[in-house]
Structure formats: C-alpha cells, structure tokens
Protein backbone atom coordinates (compact mmCIF):
# COMPACT_ATOMS: atom_id res chain seq x y z
CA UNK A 1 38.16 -47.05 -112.15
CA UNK A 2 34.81 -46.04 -110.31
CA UNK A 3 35.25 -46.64 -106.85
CA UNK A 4 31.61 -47.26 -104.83
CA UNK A 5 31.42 -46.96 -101.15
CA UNK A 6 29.00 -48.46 -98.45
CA UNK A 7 28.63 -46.85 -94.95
CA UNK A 8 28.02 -50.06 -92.60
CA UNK A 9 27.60 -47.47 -89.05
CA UNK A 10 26.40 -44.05 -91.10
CA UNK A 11 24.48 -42.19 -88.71
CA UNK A 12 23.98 -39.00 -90.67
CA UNK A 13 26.06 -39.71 -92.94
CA UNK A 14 28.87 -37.67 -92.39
CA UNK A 15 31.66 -40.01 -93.90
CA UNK A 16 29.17 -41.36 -96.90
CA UNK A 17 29.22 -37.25 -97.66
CA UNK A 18 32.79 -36.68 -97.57
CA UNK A 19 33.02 -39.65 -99.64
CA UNK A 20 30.99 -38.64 -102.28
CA UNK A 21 32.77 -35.05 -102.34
CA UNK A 22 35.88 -36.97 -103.01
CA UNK A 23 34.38 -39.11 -106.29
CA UNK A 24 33.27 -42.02 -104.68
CA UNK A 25 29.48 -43.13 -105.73
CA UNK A 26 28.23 -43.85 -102.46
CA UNK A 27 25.41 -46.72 -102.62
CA UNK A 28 24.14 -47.09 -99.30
CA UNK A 29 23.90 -47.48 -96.19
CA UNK A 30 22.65 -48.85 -92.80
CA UNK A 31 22.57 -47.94 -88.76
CA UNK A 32 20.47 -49.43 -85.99
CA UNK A 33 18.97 -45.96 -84.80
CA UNK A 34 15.84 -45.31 -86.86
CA UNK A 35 16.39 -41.45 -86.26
CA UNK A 36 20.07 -41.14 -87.84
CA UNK A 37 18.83 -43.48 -91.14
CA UNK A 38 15.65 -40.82 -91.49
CA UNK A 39 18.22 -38.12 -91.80
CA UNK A 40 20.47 -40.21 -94.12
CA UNK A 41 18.22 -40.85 -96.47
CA UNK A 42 16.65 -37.35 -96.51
CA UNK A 43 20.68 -36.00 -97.30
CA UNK A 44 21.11 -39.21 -99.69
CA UNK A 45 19.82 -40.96 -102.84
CA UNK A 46 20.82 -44.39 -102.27
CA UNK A 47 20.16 -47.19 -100.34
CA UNK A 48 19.41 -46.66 -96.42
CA UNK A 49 18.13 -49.29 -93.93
CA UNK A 50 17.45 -49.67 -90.36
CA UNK A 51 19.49 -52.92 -89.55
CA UNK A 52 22.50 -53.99 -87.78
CA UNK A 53 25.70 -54.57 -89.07
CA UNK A 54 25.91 -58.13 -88.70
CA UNK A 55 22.20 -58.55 -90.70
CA UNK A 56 23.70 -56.09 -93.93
CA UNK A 57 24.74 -58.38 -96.23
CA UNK A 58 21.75 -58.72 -98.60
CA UNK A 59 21.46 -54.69 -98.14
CA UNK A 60 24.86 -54.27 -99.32
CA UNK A 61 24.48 -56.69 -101.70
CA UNK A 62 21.53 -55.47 -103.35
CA UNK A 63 22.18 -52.12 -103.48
CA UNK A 64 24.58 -52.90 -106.25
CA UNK A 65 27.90 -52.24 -104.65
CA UNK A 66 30.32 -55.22 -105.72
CA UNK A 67 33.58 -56.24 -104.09
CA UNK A 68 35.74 -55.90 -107.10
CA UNK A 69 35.42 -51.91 -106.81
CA UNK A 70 34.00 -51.60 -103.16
CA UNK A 71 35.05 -49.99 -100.11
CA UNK A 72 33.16 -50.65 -97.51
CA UNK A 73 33.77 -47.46 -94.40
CA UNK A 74 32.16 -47.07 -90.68
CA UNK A 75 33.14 -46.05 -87.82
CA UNK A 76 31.90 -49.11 -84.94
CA UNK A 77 30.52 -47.59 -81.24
CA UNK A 78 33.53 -47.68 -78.75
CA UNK A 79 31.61 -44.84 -77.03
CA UNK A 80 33.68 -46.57 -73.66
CA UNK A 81 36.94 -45.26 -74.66
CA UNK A 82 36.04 -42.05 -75.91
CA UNK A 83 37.50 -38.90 -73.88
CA UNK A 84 33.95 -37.93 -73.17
CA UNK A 85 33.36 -40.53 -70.88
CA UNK A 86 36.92 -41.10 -69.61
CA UNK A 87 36.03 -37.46 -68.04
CA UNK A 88 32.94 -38.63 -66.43
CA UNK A 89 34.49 -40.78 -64.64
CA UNK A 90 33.90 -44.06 -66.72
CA UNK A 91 35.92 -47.46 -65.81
CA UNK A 92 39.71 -46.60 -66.55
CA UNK A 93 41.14 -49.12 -68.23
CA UNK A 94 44.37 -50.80 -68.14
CA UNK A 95 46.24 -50.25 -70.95
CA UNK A 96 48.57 -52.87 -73.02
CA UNK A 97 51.89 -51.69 -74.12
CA UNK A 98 50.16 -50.05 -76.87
CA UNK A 99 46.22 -50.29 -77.20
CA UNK A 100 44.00 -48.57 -74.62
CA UNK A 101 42.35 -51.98 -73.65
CA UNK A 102 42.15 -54.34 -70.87
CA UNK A 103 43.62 -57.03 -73.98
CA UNK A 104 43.67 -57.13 -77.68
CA UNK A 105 40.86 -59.50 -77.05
CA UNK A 106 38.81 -56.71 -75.72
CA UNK A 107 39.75 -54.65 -79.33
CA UNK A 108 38.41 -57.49 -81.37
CA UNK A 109 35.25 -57.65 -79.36
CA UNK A 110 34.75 -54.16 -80.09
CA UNK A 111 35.54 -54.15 -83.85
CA UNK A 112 34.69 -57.70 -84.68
CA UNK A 113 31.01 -57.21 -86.22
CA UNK A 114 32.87 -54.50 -88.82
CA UNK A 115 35.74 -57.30 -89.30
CA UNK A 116 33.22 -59.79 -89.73
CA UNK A 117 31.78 -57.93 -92.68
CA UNK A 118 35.46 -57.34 -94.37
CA UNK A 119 36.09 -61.12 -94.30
CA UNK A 120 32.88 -62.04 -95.68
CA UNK A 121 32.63 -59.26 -98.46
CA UNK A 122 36.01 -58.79 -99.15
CA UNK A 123 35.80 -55.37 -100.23
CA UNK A 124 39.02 -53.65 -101.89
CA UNK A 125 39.61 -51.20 -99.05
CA UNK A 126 38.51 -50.09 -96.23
CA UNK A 127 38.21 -47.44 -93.24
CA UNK A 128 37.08 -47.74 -90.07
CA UNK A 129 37.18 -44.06 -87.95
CA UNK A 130 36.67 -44.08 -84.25
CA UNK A 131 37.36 -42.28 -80.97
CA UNK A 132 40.97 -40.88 -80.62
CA UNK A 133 41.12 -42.85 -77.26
CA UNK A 134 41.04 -46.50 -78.42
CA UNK A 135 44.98 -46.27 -79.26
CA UNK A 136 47.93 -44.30 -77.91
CA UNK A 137 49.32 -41.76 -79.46
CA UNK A 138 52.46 -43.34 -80.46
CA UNK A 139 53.91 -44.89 -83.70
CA UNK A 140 54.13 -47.97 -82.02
CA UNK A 141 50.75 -48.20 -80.74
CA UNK A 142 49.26 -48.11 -84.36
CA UNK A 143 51.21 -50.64 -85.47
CA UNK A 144 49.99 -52.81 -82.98
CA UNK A 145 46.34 -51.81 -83.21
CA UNK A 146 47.05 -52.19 -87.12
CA UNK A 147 48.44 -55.94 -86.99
CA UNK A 148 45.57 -56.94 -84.54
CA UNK A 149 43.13 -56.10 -87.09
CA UNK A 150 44.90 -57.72 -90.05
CA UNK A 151 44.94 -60.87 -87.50
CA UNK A 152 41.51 -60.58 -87.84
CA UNK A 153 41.68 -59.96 -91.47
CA UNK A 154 43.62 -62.15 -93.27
CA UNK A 155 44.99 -60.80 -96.51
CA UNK A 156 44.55 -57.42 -95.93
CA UNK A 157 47.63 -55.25 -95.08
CA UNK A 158 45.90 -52.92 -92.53
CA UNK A 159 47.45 -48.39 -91.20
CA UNK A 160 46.39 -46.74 -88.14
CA UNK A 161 47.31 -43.15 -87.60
CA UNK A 162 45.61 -40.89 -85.12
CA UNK A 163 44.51 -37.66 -86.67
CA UNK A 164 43.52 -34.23 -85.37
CA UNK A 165 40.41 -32.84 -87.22
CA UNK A 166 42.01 -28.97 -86.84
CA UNK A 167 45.16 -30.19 -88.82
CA UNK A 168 42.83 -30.49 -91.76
CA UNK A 169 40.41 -27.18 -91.41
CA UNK A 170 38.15 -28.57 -88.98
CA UNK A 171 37.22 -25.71 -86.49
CA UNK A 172 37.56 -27.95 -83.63
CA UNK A 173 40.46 -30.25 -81.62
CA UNK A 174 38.37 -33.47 -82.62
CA UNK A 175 41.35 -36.89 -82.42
CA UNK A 176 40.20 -40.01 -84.44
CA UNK A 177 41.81 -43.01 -84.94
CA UNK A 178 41.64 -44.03 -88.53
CA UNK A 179 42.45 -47.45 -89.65
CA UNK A 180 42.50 -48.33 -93.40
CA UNK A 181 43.23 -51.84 -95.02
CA UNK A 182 43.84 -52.89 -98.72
CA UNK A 183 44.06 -56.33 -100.21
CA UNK A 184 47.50 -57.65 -99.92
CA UNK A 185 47.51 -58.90 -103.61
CA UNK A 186 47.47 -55.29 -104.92
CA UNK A 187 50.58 -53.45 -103.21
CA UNK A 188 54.01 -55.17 -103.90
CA UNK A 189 55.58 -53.42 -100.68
CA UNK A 190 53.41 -51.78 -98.04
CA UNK A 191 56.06 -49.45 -97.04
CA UNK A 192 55.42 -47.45 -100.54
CA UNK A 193 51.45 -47.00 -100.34
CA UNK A 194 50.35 -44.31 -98.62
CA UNK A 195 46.82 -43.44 -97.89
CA UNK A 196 47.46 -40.53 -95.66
CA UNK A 197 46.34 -36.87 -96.21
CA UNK A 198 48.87 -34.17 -95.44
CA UNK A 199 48.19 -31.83 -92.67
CA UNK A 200 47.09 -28.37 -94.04
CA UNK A 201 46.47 -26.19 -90.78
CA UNK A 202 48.24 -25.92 -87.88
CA UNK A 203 46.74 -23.96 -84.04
CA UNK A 204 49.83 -21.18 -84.67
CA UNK A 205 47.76 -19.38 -81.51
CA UNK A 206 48.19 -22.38 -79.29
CA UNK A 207 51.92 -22.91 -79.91
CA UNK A 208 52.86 -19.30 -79.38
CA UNK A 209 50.42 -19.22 -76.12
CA UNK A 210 52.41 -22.26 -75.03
CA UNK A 211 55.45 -20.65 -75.31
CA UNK A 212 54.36 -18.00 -74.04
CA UNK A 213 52.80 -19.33 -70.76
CA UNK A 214 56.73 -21.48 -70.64
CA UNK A 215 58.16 -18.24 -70.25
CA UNK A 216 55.56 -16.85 -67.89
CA UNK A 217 54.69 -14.04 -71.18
CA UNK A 218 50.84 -13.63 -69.72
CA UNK A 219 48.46 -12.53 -72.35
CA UNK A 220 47.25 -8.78 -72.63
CA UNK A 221 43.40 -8.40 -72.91
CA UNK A 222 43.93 -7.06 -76.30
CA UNK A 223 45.21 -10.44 -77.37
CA UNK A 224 41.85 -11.76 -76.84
CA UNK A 225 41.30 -10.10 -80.82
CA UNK A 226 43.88 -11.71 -82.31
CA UNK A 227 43.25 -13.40 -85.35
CA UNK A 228 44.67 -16.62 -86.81
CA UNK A 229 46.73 -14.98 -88.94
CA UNK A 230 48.63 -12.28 -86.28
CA UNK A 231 49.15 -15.63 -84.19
CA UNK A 232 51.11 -16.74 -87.01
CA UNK A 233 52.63 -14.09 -87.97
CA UNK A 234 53.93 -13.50 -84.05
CA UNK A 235 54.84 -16.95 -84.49
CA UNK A 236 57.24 -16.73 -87.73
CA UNK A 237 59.12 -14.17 -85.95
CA UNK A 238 60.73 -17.18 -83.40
CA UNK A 239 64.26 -18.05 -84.61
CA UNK A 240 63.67 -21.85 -84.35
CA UNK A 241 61.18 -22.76 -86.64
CA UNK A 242 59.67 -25.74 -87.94
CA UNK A 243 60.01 -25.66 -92.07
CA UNK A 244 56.51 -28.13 -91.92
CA UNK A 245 54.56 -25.86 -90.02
CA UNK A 246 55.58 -22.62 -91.48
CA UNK A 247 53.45 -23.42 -94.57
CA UNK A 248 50.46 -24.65 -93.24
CA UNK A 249 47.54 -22.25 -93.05
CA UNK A 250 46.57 -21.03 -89.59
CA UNK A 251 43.59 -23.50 -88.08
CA UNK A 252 40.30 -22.67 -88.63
CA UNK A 253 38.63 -21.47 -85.49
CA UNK A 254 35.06 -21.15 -83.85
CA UNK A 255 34.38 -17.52 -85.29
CA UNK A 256 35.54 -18.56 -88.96
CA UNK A 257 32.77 -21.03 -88.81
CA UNK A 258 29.54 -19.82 -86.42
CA UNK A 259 30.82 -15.75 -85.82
CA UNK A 260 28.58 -14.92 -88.75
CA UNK A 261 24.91 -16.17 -87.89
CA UNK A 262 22.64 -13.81 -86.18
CA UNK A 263 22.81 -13.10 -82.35
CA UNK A 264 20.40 -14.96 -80.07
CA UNK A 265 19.68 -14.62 -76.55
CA UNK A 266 18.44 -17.96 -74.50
CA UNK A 267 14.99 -18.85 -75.71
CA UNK A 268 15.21 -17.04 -79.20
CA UNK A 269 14.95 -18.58 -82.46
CA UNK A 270 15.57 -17.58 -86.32
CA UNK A 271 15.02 -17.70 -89.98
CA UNK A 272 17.52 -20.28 -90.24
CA UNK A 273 17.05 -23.68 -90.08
CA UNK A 274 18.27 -25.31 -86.63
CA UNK A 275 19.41 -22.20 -85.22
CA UNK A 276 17.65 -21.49 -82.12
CA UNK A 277 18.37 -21.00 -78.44
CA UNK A 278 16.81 -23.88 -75.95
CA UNK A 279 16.25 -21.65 -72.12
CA UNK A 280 18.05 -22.10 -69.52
CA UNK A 281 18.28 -21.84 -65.98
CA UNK A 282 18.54 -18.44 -64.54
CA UNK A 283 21.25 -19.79 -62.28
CA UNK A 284 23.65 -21.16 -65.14
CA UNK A 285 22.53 -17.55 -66.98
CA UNK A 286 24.10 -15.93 -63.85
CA UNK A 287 26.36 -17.51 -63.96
CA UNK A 288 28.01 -17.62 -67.43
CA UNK A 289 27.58 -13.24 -67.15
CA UNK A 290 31.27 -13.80 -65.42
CA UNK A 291 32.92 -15.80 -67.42
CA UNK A 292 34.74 -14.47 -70.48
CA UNK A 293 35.19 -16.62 -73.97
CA UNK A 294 37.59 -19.30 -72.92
CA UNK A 295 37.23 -18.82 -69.20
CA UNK A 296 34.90 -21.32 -67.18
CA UNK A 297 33.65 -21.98 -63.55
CA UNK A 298 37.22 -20.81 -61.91
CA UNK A 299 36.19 -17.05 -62.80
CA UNK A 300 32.40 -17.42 -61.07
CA UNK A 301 34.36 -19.11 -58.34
CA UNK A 302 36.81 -16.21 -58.41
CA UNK A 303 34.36 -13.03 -59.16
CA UNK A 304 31.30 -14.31 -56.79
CA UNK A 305 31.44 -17.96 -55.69
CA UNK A 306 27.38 -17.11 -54.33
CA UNK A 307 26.28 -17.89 -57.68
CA UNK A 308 27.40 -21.42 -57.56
CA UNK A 309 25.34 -24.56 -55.91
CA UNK A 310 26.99 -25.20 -52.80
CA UNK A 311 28.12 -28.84 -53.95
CA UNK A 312 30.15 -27.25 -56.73
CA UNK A 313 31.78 -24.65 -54.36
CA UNK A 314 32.68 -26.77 -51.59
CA UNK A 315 34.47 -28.53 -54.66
CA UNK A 316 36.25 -25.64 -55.88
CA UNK A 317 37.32 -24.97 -51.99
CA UNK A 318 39.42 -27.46 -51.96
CA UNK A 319 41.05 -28.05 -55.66
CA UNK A 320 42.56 -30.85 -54.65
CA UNK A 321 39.94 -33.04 -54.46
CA UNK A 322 38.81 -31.79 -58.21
CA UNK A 323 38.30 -34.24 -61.52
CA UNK A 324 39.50 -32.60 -64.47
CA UNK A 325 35.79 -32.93 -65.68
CA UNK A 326 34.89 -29.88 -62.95
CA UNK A 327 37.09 -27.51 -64.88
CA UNK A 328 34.60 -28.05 -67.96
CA UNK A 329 31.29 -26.98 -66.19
CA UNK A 330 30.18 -23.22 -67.53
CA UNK A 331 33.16 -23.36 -69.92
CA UNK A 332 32.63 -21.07 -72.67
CA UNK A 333 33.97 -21.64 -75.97
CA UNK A 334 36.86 -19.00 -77.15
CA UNK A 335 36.40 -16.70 -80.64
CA UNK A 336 39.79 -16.06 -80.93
CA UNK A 337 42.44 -17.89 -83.02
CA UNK A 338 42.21 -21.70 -81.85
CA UNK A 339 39.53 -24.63 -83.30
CA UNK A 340 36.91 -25.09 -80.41
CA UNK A 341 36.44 -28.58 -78.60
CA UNK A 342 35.14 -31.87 -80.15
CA UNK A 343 31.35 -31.34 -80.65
CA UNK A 344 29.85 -34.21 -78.01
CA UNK A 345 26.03 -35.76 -78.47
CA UNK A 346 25.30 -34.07 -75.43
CA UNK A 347 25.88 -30.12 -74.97
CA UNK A 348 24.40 -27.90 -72.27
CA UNK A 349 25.36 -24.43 -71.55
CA UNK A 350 26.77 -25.97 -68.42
CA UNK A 351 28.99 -28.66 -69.36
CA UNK A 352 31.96 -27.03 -71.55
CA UNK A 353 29.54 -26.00 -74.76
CA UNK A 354 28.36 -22.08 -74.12
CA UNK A 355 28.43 -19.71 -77.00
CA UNK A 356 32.09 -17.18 -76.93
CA UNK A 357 29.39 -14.39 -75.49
CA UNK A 358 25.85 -15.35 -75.66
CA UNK A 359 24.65 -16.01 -72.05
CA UNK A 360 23.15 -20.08 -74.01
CA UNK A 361 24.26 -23.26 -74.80
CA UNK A 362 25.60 -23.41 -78.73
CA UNK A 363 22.57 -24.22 -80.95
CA UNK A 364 22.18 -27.25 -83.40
CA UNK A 365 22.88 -25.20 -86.51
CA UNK A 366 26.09 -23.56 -84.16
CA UNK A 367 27.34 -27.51 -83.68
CA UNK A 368 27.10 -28.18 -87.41
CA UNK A 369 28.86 -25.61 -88.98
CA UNK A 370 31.91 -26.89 -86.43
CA UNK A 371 31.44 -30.35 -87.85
CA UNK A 372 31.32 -28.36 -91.57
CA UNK A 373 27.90 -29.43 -92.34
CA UNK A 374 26.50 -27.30 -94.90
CA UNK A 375 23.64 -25.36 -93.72
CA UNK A 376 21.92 -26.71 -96.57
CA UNK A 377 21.82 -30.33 -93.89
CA UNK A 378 18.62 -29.61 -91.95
CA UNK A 379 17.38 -32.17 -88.95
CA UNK A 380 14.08 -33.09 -87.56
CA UNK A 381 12.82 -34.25 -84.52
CA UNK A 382 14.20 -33.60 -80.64
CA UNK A 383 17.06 -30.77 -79.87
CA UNK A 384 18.19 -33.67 -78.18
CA UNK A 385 18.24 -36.40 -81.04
CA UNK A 386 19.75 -33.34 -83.44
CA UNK A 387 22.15 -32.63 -80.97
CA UNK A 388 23.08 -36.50 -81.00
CA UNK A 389 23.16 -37.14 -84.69
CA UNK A 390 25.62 -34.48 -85.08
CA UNK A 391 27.82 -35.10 -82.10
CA UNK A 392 28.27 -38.80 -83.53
CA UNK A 393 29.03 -37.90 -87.17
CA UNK A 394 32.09 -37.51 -88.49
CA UNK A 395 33.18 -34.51 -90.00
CA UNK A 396 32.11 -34.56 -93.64
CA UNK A 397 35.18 -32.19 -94.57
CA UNK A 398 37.40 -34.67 -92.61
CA UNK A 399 35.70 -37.52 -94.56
CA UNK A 400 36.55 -35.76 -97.53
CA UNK A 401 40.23 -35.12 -97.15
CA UNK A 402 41.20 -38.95 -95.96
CA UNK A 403 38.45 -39.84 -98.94
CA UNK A 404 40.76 -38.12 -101.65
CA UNK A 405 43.94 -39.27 -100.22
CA UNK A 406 42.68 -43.61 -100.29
CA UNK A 407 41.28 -42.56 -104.21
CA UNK A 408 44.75 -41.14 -105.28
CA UNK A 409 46.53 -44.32 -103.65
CA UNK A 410 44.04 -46.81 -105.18
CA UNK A 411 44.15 -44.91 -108.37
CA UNK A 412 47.79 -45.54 -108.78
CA UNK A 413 47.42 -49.48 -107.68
C-alpha cells in the first residue's frame, strides 16, 4: 500500500523530508510561523499553509491525503520542558512518578490540539516527536506517557521510547521522545508490533573516556586526534564487552559532518550557501583564544581570569554558587570522536556553540550539516530566523530511520 503523510507542526520540514526518503508521499503541510512554511514550501511540492493546528482540517483534507492510508506526524511546542530552558533557569517542575509534569493534566494540555486532530481524522498511524525532557528516561515512564495519550485517543494502541539522535548517525547527543499510535483494529497483540529502529552507532570515545576518568586514566594531548574508529578499537580490547555494542559503527562526530567546509575567521563569508561568520565581540574573541575544542570558560578562568566580565568571575570564584548553565558559556565544540551537542534556535559563540578552533560562533550551513540537512537546503531571511528554523527541526536523517521502521511494521499489518 502507498502510505501518505501530513506534517501538522512542520517548520522546515525536517520530518516531512525524512518521510519522504523513507517512501512515504508526503502531501502537506502547515505551521503558524510564516517564515518556517516559506522554507517548506521552497524544499517541498505539496501543500503548505500558514495556519494553526486546530484550523487544518480542510488543508489536510484538501490536499488529498485520506484516512484510510494516512499518517498524520508533528512534533507540538513543549519548548517549557526542553533541556534548553531547564538550564536557564526555567520553572522546575514537579515531576509525577513518571511524566516530567506538574499532572497528566498538564501533558494533555500540551498535546491536546495534536490529539484533537487524531480523533477527528482518524488517521492510520501516527508520530508525534518532542523534547527528550517531557518523559523520564525509564521504561516505566513511557508507558505511562503512552497510556495517557491513548486516554486521549480512544482506539489507538499508542509507544513512547526516548531516543538519542547519535545512536542513529546523527553527529550530535540530540534526546527526543517519540510517541507512535496505530489503530487498535489492525494489530491482534500489541506486544508483537514493533515500530522501533535499531540503534546503529554507538559514542565508543565516550564510554572508554568514562572508564577512563573511573579509573583516574587522564587523557594524553595526543588523544585529542583520535578518531572514532581508534576509540573503538581501544574499546574492543576491554574483557567485558557488550555483544550489542560491539557491532554498531562508531558515532558520527562534529568533524565527519562540518571538518570539511572552508576555514572562516569571524566576519568572513563564502561561496557556499549559508556559510558565513556573523562578528563578534573582541572580548568573547579573547576569550575563546584559551580555550581548546571541548574546553570552555574554566580554562579562561584558569589561564587569565582578566579576560572575563567581572560578574562571570566573581561567579567562577566561588563554584559553589554556580548553575550548571555557567559551565556552557565560551564552550567550544570538540572535533574528536564524540557527536557534538543538540543544535538549539539560539547559538552564540558565547553560549556552548563555538567552532572546535575558529575564534566564531558555528555558522548556519555549520548547524545544518549536524542536523544532516543536505547542503542542497538553502534559507533566507535573518541569521537569526535561519538559526531558528534549524534549531527546531528535526533531524531529517532521524526522520528517516523511525520513517522506515513504522513503513516495514505497517507493511506487514
């Protein structure tokens, strides 16, 4: 069967793209920002609109996608219980035994528009991605989160897992929760269909530096050229290994996807689309001149705390009055063998997002490639609306893995 697919919160499009890469014919679909459906449509032929979710029907509708093959997919704002702002200092809420909510109440407030949809259009399947910090990490969390949302659907039987973009050859540590449903009338016994992608990478260079750091084994500074693949390799050697790791591929990291484009000093631009260098301040450029791929504010504070504002070093004089957040200021992002951090819709040489060794803040083109857009994917407008539209996408490659995985379960329905 031909399987169509409607993207009900698309920004760029990142998921309607993966989609498509899998074999689904994606006809449409709709956001409230007029900037991210002017990029959608320029990256697809099909039906885009400027409308909120709740007002989509006739869109849907109209663009020809039908409930009898449909899957309707989105990921709804929760931008409140994303890590991001969590760091900034953000409300923390009190958690039930399993959700990362004040209530389940507070879940279906934040989901219900997207429910709302799936009980009035009834599509086959669906997915709904969002940030890694609306559920715990544990198996009994996502069953929880899972049967609140079938509550709210009736007769669909509804997953949640949380996955790690790097575990499927994203170059970054991005953590989604995923939730896909499926009418009830076509599985006999949920416990048999499975939607789920295997993991196909796995940070090798992150388990052995745990180990390492466990045993109080510090690094050399000829480590700092490792590749993936000697991280792996050092890690193979251990005596107690884990048969499902051992054939995974080591994870793709930052210079696998940006180490290639050409060299650009703050201010600079080039021939390719997207990449150029916004300036910065001479302060922060002072700054990041001490502070080594992976190393952040502590080695300024360390090498010559002068450089620093004197709010920021009266903070680092006494560490124990430090957020976490502080730690992130100047942080440069590390070549070596390990994915970078989730790309945010704000990034600053200052706040956790420098190049490995260019004295700048990573450019557009530099956040793309670690969300595997195709450099083919050019954007208009503001460095700060590009830098938005990509932070908020999800990662067309991840799109496409969890894509091909729900089309080989509903193909054997």
């Amino acid at each position: 069967m031909a399987w169509d697919v409607f993207d009900l919160y698309a920004g760029i499009g990142g998921l309607g793209m993966g989609f498509e890469r899998a074999g689904f014919t994606s006809k449409g679909a709709v956001d409230v920002w007029d900037k991210a459906i002017e990029a959608n449509a320029r990256l697809f032929d099909h039906t885009t609109a400027v409308a909120t979710v709740m007002d989509a029907d006739s869109i849907i509708l109209e663009s020809g996608w039908e409930a009898e093959n449909g899957i309707l997919v989105g990921g709804p704002p929760c931008q409140g219980f994303s890590y991001a702002n969590q760091s900034r200092g953000a409300e923390k809420r009190e958690a039930t035994s399993a959700v990362n909510y004040k209530s389940a109440e507070e879940l279906r407030n934040e989901v219900g528009t997207f429910c709302a949809k799936i009980r009035a259009l009834r599509p086959t399947a669906f997915v709904m991605e969002n940030v890694g910090g609306v559920i715990k990490r544990t198996s009994h969390a996502m069953r929880e989160a899972g049967g609140i949302l079938e509550h709210e659907m009736p007769g669909y039987h509804v997953e949640c897992r949380y996955l790690n973009a790097s575990e499927y050859g994203i170059p970054q540590h991005r953590n989604r929760a995923v939730f896909i449903g499926v009418k009830d009338s076509l599985i006999d016994d949920p416990s048999d269909w499975n939607p789920w992608p295997e993991r196909t990478h796995f940070d090798f260079a992150k388990k052995v530096r745990s180990v390492n750091a466990r045993i109080g084994l510090k690094e050399k500074g000829s480590d700092a050229k490792k590749d993936a693949k000697a991280y792996k390799e050092e890690y193979l050697q251990g005596s107690d290994l884990d048969n499902d790791i051992t054939d995974l591929l080591p994870a793709v990291t930052v210079r696998d996807a940006i180490g290639d484009l050409p060299k650009l000093e703050a201010g600079e631009s080039s021939k390719i689309p997207n990449h150029d260098a916004g300036q910065i301040q001479e302060r922060v450029r002072r700054c990041l001149e001490l502070i080594p791929p992976g190393g952040n504010i502590r080695d300024v504070y360390d090498q010559d705390p002068s450089r620093l504002n004197d709010s920021v070093r009266e903070k680092l004089d006494d560490p124990h009055s430090l957020g976490r957040s502080v730690w992130y200021l100047y942080k440069r992002m590390n070549w070596a063998a390990s994915p970078g951090p989730a790309i945010p819709c704000e990034i600053r040489a200052g706040n956790g997002y420098a190049h490995p060794t260019q004295h700048r803040a990573i450019t557009v083109r530099e956040a793309a490639r670690l969300q595997t857009f195709d450099d083919d994917v050019v954007l208009t407008g503001t460095k700060s609306d590009q830098y938005r539209l990509i932070g908020n996408a999800v990662p067309p490659k991840l799109s496409e893995v969890m894509a091909t995985s729900l089309l080989k379960s509903l193909n054997e329905l």
